[in-house]
Protein backbone atom coordinates (compact mmCIF):
# COMPACT_ATOMS: atom_id res chain seq x y z
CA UNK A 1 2.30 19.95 -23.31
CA UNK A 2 2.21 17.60 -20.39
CA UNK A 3 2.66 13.54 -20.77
CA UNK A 4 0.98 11.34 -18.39
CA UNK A 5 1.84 7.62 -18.11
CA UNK A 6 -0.23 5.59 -15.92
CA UNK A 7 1.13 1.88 -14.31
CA UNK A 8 0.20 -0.23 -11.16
CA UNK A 9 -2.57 -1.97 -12.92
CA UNK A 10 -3.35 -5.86 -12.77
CA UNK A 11 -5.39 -8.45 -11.82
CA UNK A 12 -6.66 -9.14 -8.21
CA UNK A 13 -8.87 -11.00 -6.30
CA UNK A 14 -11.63 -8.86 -4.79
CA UNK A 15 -10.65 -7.28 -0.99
CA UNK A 16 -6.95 -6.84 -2.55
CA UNK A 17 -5.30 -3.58 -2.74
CA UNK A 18 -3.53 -1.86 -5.90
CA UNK A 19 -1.62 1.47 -6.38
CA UNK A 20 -2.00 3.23 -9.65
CA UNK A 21 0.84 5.53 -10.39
CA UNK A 22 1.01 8.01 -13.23
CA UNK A 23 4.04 9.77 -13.87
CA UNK A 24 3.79 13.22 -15.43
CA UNK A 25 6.23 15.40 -17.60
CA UNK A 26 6.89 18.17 -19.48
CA UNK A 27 5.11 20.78 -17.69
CA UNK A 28 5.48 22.50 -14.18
CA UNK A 29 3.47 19.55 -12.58
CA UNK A 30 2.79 21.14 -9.06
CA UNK A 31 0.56 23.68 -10.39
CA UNK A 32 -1.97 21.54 -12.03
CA UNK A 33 -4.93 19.25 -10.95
CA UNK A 34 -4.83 15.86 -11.13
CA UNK A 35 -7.59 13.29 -11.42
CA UNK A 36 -8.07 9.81 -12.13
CA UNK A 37 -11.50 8.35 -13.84
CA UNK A 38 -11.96 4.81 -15.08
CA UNK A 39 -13.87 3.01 -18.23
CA UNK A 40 -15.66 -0.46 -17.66
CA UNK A 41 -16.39 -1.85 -20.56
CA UNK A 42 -19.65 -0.59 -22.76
CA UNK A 43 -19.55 2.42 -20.90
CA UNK A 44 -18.99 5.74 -20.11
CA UNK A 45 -15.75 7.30 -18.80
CA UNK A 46 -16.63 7.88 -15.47
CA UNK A 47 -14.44 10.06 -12.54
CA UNK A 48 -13.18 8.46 -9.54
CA UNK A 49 -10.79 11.08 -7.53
CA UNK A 50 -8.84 14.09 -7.99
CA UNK A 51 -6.06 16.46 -6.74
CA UNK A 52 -5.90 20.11 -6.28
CA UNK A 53 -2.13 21.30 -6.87
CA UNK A 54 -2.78 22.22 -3.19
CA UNK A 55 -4.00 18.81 -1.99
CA UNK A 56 -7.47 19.49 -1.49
CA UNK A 57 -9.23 15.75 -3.11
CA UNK A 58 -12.50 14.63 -3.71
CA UNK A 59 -13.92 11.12 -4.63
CA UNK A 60 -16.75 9.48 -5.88
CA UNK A 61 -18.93 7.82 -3.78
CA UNK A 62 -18.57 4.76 -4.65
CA UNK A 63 -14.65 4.60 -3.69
CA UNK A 64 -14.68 6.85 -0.32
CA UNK A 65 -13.25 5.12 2.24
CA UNK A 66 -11.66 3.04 0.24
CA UNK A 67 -9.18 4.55 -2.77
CA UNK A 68 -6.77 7.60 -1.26
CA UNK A 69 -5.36 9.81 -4.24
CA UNK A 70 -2.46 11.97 -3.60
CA UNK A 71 0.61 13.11 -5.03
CA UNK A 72 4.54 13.24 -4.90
CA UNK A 73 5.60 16.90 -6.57
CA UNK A 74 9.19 16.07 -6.29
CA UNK A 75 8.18 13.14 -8.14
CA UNK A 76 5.72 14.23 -10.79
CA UNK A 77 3.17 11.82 -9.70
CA UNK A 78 -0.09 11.04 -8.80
CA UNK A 79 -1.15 8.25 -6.86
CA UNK A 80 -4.33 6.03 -6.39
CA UNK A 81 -4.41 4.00 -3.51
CA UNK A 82 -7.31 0.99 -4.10
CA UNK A 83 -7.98 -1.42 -1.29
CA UNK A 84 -11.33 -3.50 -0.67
CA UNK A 85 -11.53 -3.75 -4.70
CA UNK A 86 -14.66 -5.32 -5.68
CA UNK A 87 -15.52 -6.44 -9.27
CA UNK A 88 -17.04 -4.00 -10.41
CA UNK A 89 -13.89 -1.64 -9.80
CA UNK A 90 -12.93 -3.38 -12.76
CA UNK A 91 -12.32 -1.01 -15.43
CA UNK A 92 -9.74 0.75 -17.75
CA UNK A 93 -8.23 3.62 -14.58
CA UNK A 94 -7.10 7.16 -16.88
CA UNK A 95 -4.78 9.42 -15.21
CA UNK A 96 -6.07 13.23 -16.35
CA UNK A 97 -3.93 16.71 -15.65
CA UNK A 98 -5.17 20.44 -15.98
CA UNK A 99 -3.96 23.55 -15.26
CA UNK A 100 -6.78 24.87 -14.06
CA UNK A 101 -8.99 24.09 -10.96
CA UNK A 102 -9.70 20.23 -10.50
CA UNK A 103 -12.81 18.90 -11.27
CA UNK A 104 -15.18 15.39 -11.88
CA UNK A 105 -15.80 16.47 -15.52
CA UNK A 106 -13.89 15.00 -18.11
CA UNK A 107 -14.01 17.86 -20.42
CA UNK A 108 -12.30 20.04 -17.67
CA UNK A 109 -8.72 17.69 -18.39
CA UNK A 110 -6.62 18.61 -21.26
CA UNK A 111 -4.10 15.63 -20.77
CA UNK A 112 -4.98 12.07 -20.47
CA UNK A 113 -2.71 9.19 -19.99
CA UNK A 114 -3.04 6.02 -22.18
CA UNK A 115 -4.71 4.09 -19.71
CA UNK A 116 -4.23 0.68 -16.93
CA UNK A 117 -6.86 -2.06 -16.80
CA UNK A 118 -7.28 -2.95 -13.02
CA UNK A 119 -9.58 -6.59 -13.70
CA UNK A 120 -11.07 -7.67 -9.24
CA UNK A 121 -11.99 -11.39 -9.50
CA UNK A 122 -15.05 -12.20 -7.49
């Protein structure tokens, strides 16, 4: 079992910069993928970046160039660096874990985290 708590959200006006963090535990963190997706509201669940356990990442390409995702294994955590928000980054951000390779599908995560609304002001 593996708990994932996600924090760093807020509000902020649009060009700022946030850093999502999402802490994991209870399983040998280093060895799984990590990826972050994010919920606006009325719609789907859609991926932004993710992690291999070896550091290999991949984005969406909407946020490349601007969001970095990496991760801390002494820590247990997974980091989502945001600058140049713009409102429609606005969304519920969902911090995902796997064992297995990492991927943009959702129904490749077994462990989601509860969720952090990250609101850009235009």
């Amino acid at each position: 079992q593996v708990q994932l708590v996600e924090s760093g959200g807020g509000l902020v006006q649009a060009g700022g910069s946030l850093r999502l963090s999402c802490a994991a535990s209870g399983r040998t963190f280093s060895r799984f993928a990590m990826g972050w997706f994010r919920q606006a509201p009325g719609k789907e669940r859609d991926f932004v970046a993710a992690i291999s356990w070896s550091g290999s990442t991949d984005y969406e390409d909407s946020v490349k160039g601007r969001f970095t995702i990496s991760r801390d294994n002494a820590k247990n955590t997974v980091y989502l660096q945001m600058n140049s928000l713009k409102p429609e980054d606005t969304a519920v951000y969902y911090c995902a874990a796997d064992s297995r390779s990492y991927s943009r599908r959702r129904g490749a995560y077994n462990y989601w985290g509860q969720g952090t609304q990250v609101t850009v002001s235009s």
